[in-house]
Protein backbone atom coordinates (compact mmCIF):
# COMPACT_ATOMS: atom_id res chain seq x y z
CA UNK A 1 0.00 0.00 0.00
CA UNK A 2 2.94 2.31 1.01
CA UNK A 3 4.64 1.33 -2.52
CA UNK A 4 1.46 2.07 -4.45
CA UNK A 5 1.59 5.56 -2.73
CA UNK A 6 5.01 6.44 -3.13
CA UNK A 7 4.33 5.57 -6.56
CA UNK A 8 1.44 7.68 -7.48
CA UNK A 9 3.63 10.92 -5.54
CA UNK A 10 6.37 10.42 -7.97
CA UNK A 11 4.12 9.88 -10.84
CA UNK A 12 2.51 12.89 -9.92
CA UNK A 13 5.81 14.79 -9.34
CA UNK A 14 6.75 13.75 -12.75
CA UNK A 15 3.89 15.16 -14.41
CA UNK A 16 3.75 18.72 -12.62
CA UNK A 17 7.61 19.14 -13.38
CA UNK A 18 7.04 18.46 -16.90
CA UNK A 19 4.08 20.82 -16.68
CA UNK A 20 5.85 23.31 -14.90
CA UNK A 21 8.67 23.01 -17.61
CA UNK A 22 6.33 23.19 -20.19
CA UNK A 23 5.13 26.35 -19.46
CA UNK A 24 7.67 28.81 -19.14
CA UNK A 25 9.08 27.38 -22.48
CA UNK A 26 6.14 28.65 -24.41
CA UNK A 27 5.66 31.69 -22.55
CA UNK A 28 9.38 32.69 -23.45
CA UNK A 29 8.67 32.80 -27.07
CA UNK A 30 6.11 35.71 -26.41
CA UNK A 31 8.50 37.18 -24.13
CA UNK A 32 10.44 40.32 -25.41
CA UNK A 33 14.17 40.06 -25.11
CA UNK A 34 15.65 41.95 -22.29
CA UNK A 35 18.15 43.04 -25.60
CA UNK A 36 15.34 44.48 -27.55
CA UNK A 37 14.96 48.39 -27.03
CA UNK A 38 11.21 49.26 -26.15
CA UNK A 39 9.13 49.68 -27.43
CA UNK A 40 10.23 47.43 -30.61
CA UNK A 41 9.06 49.06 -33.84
CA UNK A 42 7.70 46.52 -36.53
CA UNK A 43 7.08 47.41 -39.86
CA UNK A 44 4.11 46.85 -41.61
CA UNK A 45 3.12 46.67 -45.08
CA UNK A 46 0.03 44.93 -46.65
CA UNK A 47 -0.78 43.32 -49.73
CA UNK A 48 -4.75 42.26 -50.96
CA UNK A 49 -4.09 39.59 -53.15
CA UNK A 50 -7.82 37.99 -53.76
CA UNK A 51 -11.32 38.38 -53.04
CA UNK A 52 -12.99 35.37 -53.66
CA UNK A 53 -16.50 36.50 -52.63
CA UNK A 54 -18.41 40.15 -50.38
CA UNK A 55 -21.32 39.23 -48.93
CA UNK A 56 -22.21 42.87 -48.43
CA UNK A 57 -25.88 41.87 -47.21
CA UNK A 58 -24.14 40.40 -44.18
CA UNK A 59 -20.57 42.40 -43.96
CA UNK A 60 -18.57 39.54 -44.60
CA UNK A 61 -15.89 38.63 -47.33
CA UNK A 62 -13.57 36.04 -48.36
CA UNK A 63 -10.14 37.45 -49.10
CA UNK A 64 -6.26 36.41 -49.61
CA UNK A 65 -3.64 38.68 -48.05
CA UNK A 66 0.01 39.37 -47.60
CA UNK A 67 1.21 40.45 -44.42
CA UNK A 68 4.66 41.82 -44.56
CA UNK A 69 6.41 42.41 -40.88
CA UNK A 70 9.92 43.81 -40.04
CA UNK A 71 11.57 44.21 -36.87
CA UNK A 72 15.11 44.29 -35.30
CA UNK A 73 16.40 41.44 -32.86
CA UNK A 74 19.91 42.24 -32.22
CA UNK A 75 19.94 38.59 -30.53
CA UNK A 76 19.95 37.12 -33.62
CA UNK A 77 22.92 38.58 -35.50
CA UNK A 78 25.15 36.45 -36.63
CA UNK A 79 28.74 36.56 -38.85
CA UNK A 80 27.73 36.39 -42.17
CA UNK A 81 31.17 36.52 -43.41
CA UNK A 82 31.41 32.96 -41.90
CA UNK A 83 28.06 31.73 -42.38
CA UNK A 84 28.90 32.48 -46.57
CA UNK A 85 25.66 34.57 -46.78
CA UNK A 86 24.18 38.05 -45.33
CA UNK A 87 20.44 36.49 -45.10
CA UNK A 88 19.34 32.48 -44.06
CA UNK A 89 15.61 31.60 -45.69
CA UNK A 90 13.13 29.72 -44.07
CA UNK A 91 9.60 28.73 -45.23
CA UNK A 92 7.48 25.87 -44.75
CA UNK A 93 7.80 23.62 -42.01
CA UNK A 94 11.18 25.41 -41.48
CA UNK A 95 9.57 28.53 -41.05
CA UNK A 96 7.31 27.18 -38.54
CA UNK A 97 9.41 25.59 -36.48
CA UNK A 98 11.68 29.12 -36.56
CA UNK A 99 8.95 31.02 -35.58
CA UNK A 100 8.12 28.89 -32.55
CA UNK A 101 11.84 29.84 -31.26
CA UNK A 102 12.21 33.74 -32.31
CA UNK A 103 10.47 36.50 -30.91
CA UNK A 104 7.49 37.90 -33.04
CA UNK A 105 4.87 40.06 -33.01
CA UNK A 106 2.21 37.61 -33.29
CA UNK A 107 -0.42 39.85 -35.40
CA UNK A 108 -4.00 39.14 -34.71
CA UNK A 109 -6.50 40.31 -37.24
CA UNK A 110 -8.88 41.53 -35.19
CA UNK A 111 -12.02 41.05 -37.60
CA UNK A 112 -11.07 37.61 -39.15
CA UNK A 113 -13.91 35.34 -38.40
CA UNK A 114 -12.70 32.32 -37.01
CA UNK A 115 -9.81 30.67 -37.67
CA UNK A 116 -7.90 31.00 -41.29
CA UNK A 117 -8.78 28.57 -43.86
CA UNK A 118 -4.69 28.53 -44.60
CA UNK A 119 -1.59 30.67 -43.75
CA UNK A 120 1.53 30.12 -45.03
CA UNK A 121 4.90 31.85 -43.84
CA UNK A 122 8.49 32.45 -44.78
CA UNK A 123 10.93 33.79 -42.79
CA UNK A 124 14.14 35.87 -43.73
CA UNK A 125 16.88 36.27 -40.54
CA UNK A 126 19.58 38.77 -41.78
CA UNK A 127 23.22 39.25 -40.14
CA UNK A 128 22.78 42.45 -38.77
CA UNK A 129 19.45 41.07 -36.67
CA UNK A 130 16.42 42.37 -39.04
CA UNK A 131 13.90 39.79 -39.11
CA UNK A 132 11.73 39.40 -41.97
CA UNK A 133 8.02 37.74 -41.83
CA UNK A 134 5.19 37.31 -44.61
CA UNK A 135 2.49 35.41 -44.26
CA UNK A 136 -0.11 34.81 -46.76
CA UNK A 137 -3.47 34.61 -45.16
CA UNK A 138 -6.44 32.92 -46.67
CA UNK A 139 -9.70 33.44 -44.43
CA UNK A 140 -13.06 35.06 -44.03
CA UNK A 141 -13.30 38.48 -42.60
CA UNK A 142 -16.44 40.96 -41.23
CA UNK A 143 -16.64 44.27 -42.26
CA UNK A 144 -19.70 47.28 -41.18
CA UNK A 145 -21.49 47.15 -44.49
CA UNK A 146 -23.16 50.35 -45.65
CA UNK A 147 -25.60 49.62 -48.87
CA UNK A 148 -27.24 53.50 -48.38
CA UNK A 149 -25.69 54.41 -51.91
CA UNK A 150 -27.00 50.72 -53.64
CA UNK A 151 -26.21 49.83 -56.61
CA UNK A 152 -23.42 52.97 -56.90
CA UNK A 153 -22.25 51.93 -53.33
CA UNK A 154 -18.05 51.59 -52.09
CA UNK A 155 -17.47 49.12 -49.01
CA UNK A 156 -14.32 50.07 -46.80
CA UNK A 157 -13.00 46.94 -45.98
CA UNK A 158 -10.62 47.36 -42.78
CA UNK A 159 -8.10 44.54 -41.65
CA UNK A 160 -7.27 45.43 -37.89
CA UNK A 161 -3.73 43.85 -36.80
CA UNK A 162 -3.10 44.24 -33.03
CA UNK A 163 -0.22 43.06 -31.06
CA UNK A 164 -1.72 39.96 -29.26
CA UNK A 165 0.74 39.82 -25.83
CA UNK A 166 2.39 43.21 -26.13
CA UNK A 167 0.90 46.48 -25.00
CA UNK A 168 1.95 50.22 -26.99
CA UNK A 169 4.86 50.78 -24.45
CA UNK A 170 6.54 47.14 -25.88
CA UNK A 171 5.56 47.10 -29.73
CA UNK A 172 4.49 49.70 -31.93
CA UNK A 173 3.45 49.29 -35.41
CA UNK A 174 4.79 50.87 -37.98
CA UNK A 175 4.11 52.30 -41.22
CA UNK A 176 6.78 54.34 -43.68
CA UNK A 177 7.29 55.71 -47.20
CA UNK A 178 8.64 52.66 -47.93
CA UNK A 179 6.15 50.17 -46.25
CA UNK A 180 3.76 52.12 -48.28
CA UNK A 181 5.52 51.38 -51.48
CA UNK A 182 5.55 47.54 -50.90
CA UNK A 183 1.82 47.70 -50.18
CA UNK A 184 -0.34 46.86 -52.75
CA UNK A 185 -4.14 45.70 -54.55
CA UNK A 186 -4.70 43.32 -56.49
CA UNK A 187 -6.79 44.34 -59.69
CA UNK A 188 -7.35 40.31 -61.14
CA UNK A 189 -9.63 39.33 -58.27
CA UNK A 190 -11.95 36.25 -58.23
CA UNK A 191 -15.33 38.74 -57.72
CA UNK A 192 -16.23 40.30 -60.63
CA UNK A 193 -19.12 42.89 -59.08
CA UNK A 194 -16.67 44.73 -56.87
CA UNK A 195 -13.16 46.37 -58.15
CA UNK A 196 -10.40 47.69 -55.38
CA UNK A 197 -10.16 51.18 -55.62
CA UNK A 198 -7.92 52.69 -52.57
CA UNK A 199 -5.67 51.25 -49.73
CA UNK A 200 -4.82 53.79 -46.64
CA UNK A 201 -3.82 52.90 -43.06
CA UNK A 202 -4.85 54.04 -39.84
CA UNK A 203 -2.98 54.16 -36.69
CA UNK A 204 -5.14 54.10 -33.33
CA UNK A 205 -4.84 53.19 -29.81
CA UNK A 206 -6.75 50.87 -27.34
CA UNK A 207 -7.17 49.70 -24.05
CA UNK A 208 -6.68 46.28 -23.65
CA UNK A 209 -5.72 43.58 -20.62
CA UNK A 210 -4.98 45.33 -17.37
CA UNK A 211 -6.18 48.68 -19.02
CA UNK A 212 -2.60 49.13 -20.68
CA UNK A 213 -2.80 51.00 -23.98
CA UNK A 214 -2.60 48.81 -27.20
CA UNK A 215 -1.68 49.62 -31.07
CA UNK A 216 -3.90 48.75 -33.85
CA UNK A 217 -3.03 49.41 -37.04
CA UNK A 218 -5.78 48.92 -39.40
CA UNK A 219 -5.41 48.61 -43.26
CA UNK A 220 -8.39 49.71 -44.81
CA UNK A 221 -9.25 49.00 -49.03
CA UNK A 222 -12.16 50.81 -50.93
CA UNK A 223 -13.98 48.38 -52.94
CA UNK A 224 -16.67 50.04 -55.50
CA UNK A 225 -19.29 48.25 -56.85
CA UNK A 226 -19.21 47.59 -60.43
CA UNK A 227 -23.18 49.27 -60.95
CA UNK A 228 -23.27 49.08 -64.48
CA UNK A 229 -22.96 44.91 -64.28
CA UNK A 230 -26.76 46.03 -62.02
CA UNK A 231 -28.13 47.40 -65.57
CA UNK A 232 -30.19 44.66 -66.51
CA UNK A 233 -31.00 43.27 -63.38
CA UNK A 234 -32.26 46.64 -62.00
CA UNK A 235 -32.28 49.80 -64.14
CA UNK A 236 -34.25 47.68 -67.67
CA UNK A 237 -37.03 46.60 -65.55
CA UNK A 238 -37.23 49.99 -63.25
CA UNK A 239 -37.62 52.00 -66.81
CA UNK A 240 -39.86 49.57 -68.33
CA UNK A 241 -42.37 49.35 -65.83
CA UNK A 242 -41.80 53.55 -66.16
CA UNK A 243 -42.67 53.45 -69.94
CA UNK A 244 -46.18 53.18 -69.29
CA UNK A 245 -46.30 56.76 -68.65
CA UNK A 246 -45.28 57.38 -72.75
CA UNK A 247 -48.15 55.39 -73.71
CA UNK A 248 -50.34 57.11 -71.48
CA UNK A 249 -49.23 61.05 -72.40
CA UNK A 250 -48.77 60.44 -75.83
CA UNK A 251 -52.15 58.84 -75.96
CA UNK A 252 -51.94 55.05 -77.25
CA UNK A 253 -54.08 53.45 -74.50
CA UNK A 254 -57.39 53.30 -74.16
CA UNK A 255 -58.05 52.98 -70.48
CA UNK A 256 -55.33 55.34 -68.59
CA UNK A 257 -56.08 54.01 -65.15
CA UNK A 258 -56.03 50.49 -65.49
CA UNK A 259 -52.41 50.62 -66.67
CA UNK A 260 -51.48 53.08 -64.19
CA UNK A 261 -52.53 50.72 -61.02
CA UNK A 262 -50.86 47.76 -63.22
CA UNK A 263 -47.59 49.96 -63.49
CA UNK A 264 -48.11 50.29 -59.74
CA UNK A 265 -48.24 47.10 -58.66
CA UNK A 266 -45.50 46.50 -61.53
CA UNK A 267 -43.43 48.65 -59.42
CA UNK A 268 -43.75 47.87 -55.77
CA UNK A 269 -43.07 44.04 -56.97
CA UNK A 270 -39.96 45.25 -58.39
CA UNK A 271 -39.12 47.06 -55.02
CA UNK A 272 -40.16 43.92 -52.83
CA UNK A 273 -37.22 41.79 -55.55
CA UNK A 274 -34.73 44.18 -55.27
CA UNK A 275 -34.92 44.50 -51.23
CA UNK A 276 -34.63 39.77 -51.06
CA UNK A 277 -31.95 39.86 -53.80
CA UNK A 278 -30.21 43.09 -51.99
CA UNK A 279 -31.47 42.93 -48.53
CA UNK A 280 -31.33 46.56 -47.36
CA UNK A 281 -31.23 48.49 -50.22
CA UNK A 282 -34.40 49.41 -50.14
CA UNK A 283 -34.82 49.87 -46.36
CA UNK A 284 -32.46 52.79 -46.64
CA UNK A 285 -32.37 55.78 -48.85
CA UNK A 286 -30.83 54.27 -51.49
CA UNK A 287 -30.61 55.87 -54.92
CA UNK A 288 -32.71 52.82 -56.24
CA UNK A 289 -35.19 53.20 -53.24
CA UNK A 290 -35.34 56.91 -53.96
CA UNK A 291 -35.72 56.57 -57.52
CA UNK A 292 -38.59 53.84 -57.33
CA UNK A 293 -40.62 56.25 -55.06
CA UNK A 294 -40.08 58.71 -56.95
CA UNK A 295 -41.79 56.60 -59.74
CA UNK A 296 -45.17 56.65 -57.90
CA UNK A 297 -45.71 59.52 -57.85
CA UNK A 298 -44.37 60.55 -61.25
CA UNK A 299 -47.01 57.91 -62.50
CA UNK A 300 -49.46 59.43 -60.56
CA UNK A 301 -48.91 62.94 -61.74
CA UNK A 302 -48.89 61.46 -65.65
CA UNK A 303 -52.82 59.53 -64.84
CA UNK A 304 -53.88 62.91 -63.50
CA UNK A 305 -52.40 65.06 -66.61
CA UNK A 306 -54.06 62.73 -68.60
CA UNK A 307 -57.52 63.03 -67.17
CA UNK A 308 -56.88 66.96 -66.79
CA UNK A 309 -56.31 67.10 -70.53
CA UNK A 310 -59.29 64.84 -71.54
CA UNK A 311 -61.70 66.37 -69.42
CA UNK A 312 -64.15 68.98 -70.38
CA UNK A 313 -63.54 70.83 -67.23
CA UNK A 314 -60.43 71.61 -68.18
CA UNK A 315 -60.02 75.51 -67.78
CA UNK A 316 -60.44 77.88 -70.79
CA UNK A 317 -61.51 74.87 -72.55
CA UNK A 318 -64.37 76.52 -74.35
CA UNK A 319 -62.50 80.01 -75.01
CA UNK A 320 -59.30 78.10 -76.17
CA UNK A 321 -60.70 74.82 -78.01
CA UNK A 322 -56.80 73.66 -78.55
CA UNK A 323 -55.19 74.71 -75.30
CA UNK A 324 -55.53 71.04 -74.12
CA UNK A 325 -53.97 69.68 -77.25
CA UNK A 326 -51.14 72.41 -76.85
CA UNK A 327 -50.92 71.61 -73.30
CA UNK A 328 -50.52 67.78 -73.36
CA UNK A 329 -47.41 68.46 -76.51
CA UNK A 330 -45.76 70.03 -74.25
CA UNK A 331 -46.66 67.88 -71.55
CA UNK A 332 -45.59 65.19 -72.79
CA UNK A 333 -42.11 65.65 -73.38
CA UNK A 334 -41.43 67.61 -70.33
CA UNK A 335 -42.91 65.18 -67.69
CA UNK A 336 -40.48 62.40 -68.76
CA UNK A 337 -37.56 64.69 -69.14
CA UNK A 338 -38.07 66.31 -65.23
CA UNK A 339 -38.72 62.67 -63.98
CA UNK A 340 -34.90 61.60 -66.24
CA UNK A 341 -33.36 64.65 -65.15
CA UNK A 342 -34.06 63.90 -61.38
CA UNK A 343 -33.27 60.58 -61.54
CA UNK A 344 -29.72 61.95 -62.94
CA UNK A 345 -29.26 64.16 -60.56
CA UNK A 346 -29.81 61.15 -58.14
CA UNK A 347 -27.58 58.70 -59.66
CA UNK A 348 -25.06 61.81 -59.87
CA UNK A 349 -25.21 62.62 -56.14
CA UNK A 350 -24.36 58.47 -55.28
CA UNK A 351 -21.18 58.48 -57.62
CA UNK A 352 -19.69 61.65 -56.09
């Protein structure tokens, strides 16, 4: 009974020794180096590679990108007059098993959502201690989607990268002339309704664990919606439901309202498509949403022209036999072109 005992104490011993050695071993890779001046500055610079597909209903997207990350380590210098180079490579499983012995930054993208689908690293250690580090990051991230300008609408897509262990008084990131230069879009992506149009940074401050200030340095791409691929699937059936109106002022229908309340109906069915295929853009003021009510009640006004002009109340009808005729010539041309030229100025105000 006493062996069994003595047994199970060591057995025990064992395992909280290797635990306790365990520990501390990981722990030291997040640990600065006492050598490292504080705070260390890294050097960022960021590269959008692909966007497979924007869920912009949602504010979500699936996206490729390069992170590029430099920093000093004067730990790590090395003779590189003996070692027969000025730089040693590592990527792949060499990389990854570097990286789990060096001091890093250890980037978190704040708005990734969940863990990423693939990232794959290199590593470059060069003899007078600058480190090196790109990862290419395949995953899904969540942006704030804004569809109030829909279908002439640009989503800012920001990718927030935060020191995970280190507060602002240990790591700072960084972003130069020449970080800027290295940082690029890609024009070739897999989605073919949205194009990248801008990429700017922004440098900000948090609080984070023990109320210690944090940096976050967010990257932050334009992406404009290519509207004129929405031509046939909203603007041809939002003007031909509108044409009614030219049959009705220029006088090729016999029954006026009967079309009109068709046209109507024509119209809010469109409105009720648009808002399930593009959920939103009809709850807000879109320029589609603004435009479509603005088509009630220019059909509206064109029924009640029409019955002004073919009634025989119509003022000064019996001193002026032909004002009505005059009236509706005119009538007709400039009801369509007030209801086009608001529609441009709408379209006009979205795209500045």
């Amino acid at each position: 009974m006493m062996r069994r005992f003595v047994r199970t104490l060591l057995a025990a011993l064992v395992l909280l020794a290797g635990v306790g050695v365990a520990l501390p071993a990981a722990a030291t890779v997040h640990r600065l180096p006492d050598d490292l001046k504080r705070p260390v500055r890294v050097h960022v610079s960021f590269r959008l590679l692909n966007i497979m597909k924007v869920q912009e209903t949602v504010g979500e997207l699936s996206a490729v990108i390069e992170l590029r990350q430099t920093w000093a380590d004067p730990s790590l210098k090395f003779d590189g007059v003996k070692a027969g180079r000025q730089r040693l490579d590592f990527a792949g499983d060499d990389a990854k098993a570097k990286l789990s012995e060096i001091w890093t930054p250890a980037l978190l993208i704040e708005n990734q959502i969940g863990n990423a689908q693939s990232v794959t690293s290199s590593i470059s250690i060069y003899a007078d201690g600058r480190i090196q580090l790109i990862q290419q990051v395949e995953g899904n991230f969540r942006f704030a989607k804004d569809v109030s300008a829909f279908p002439f609408d640009t989503q800012r897509i920001p990718f927030a990268l935060v020191p995970q262990y280190h507060p602002a008084d240990e790591a700072l990131l960084v972003v130069d002339d020449g970080d800027r230069a290295l940082s690029t879009l890609s024009h070739e992506l897999t989605v073919t309704d949205w194009t990248p149009k801008t990429l700017s940074f922004r440098a900000e401050s948090f609080y984070g664990w023990n109320a210690r200030p944090f940096a976050r340095l967010s990257a932050e791409v334009d992406l404009s919606r290519n509207w004129p691929r929405y031509v046939l699937r909203i603007f041809v059936p939002f003007l031909a439901v509108l044409s009614v109106s030219m049959f009705i002022l220029w006088g090729a229908v016999k029954e006026p309202p009967n079309i009109t309340y068709s046209a109507l109906l024509a119209l809010s069915a469109l409105g009720f498509t648009f808002e399930s295929s593009f959920p939103g853009s009809m709850s807000s003021s879109s320029p589609i949403a603004l435009m479509i009510s603005i088509g009630y009640f220019y059909l509206i006004v064109t029924l009640l022209v029409d019955l002004l002009m073919n009634s025989q109340s119509f003022p000064l009808r019996q001193v002026f036999p032909h004002l009505a005729i005059e009236t509706r010539r005119v009538v007709r041309h400039l009801l369509p072109a007030l209801f086009l030229i608001i529609c441009g100025c709408v379209i006009l105000r979205s795209l500045g």
